[in-house]
C-alpha atoms as a PDB file:
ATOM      1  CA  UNK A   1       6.365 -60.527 -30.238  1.00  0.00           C
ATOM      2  CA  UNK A   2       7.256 -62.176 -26.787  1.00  0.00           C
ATOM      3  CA  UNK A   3       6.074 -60.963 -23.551  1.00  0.00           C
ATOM      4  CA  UNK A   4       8.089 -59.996 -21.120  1.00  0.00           C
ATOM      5  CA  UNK A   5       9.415 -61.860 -18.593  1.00  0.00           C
ATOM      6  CA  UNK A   6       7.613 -60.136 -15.507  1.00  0.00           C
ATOM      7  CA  UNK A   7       4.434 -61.741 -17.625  1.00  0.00           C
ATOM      8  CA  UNK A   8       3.344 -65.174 -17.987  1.00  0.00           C
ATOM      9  CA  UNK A   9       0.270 -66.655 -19.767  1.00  0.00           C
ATOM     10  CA  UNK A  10      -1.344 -69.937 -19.054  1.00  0.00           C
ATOM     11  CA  UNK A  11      -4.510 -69.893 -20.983  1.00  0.00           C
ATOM     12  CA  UNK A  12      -6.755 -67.229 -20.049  1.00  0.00           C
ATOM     13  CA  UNK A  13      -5.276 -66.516 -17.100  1.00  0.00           C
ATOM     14  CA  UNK A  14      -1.852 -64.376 -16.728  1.00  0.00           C
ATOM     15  CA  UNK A  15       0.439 -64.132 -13.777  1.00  0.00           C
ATOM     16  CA  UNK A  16       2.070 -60.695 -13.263  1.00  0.00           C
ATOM     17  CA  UNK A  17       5.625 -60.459 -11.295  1.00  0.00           C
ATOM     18  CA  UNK A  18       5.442 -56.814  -9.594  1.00  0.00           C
ATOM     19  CA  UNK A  19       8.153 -54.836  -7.295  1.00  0.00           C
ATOM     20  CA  UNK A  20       5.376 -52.538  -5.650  1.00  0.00           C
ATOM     21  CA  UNK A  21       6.363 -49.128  -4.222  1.00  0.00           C
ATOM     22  CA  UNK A  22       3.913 -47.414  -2.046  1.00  0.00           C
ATOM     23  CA  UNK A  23       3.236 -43.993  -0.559  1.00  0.00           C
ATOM     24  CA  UNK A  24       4.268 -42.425  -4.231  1.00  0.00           C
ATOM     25  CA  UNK A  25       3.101 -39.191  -4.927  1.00  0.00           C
ATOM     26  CA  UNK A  26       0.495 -40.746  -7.807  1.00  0.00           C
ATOM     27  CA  UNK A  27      -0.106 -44.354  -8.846  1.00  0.00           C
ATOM     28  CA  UNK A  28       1.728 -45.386 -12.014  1.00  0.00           C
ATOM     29  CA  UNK A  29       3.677 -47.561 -13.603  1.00  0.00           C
ATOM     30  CA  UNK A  30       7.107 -46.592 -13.379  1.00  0.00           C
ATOM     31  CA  UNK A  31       8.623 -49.220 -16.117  1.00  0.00           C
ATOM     32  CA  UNK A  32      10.879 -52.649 -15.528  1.00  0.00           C
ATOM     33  CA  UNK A  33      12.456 -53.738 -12.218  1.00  0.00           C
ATOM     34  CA  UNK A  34      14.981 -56.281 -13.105  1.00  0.00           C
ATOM     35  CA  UNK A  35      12.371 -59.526 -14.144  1.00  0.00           C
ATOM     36  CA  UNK A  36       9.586 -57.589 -12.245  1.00  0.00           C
ATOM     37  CA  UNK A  37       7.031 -54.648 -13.563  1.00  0.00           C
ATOM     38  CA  UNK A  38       7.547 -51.468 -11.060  1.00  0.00           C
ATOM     39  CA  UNK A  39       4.348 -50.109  -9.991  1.00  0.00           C
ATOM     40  CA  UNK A  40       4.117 -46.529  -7.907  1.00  0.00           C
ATOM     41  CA  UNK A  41       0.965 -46.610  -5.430  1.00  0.00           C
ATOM     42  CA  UNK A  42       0.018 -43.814  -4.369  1.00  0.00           C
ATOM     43  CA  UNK A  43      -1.604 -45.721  -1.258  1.00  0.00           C
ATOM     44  CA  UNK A  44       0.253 -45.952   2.369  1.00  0.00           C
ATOM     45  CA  UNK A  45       0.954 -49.874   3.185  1.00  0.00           C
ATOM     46  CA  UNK A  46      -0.925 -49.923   5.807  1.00  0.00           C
ATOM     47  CA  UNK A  47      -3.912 -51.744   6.662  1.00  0.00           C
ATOM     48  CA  UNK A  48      -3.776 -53.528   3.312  1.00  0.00           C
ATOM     49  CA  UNK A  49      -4.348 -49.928   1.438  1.00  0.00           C
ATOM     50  CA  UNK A  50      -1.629 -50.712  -0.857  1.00  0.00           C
ATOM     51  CA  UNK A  51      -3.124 -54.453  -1.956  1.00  0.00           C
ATOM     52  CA  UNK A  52      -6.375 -53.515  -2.365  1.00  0.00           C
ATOM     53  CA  UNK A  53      -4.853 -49.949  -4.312  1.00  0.00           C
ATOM     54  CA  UNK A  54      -2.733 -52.597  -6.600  1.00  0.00           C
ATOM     55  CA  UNK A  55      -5.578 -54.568  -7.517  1.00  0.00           C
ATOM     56  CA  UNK A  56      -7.486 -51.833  -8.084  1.00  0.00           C
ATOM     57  CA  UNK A  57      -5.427 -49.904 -10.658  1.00  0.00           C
ATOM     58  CA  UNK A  58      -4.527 -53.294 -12.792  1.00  0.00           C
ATOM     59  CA  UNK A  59      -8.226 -54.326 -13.250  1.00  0.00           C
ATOM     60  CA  UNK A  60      -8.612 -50.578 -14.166  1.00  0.00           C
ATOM     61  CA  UNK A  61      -5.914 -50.466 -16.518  1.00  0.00           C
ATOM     62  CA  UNK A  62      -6.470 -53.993 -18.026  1.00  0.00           C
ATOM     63  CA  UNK A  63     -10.185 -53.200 -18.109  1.00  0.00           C
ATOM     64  CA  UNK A  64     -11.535 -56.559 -16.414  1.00  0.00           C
ATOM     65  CA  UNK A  65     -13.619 -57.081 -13.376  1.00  0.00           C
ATOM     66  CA  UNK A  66     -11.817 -56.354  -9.872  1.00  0.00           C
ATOM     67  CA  UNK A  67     -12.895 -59.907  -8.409  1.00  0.00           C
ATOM     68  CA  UNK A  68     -10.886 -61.625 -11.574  1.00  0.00           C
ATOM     69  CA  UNK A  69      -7.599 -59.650 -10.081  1.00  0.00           C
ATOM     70  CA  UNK A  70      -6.169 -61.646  -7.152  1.00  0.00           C
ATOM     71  CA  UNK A  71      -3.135 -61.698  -5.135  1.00  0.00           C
ATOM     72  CA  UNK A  72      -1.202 -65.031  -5.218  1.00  0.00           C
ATOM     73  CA  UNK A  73       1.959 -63.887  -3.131  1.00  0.00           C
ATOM     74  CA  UNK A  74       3.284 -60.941  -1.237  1.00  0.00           C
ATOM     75  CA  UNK A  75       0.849 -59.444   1.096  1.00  0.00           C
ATOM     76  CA  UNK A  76       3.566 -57.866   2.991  1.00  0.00           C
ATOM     77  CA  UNK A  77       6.373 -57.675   0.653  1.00  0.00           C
ATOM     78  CA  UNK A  78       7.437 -55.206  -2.067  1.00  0.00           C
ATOM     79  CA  UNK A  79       7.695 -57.700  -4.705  1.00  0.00           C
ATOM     80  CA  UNK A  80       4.196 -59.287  -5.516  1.00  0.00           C
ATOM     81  CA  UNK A  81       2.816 -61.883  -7.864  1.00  0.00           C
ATOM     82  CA  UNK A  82      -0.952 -61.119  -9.378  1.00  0.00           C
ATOM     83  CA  UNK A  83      -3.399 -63.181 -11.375  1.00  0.00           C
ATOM     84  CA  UNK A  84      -5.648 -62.114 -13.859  1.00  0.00           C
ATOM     85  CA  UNK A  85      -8.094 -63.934 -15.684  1.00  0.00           C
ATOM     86  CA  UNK A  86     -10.242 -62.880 -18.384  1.00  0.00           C
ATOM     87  CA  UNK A  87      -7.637 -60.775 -20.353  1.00  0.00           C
ATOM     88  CA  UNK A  88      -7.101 -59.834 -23.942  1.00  0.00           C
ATOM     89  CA  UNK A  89      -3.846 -59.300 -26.013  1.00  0.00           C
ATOM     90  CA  UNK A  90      -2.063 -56.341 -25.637  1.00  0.00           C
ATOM     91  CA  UNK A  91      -1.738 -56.319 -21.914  1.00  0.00           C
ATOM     92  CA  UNK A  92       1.993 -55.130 -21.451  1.00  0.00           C
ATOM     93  CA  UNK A  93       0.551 -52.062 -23.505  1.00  0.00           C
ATOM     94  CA  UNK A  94      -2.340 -51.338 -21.873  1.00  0.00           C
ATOM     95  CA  UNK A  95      -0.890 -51.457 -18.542  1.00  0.00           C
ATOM     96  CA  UNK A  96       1.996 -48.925 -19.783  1.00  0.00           C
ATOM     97  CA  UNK A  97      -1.154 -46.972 -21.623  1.00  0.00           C
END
């Protein structure tokens, strides 16, 4: 099976394409954005809330280490690009879990 297109692997680390929307009513993930994974935060942008919230929930939800979940681009835009390292198969799944 392929991933999907808001994923890419190189090695053991992955590069996530995300369309962030915060102040939601809960953090989830809300399904495909056009070539992007949409993810609900429940935290405000402000003050970096929403970053920090982000990184939070995908190192939760891909069960890995917060410090091996890092930003690459989009501090201050909706659409953000994450890199993990030190994942496992089976991430588009755990991250819909």
């Amino acid at each position: 099976m392929s991933d999907p297109v808001w994923l890419k692997r190189s090695g053991e680390r992955l590069t996530l394409t995300l369309h962030i929307q915060p102040g939601a009513k809960k953090t989830e993930v809300a399904g495909e954005h056009g070539d992007a994974l949409k993810i609900r935060l429940a935290a405000p942008p402000v003050d970096g809330k929403a970053n920090a919230a982000l990184l939070e929930f995908i190192a939760d939800r891909l069960g890995v280490a917060k410090n091996a979940v890092t930003l690459k681009s989009g501090q201050t835009s909706r659409r953000k690009v994450v890199e993990v390292s030190g994942t496992s198969e089976g991430v588009a799944a755990k991250l819909f879990g």
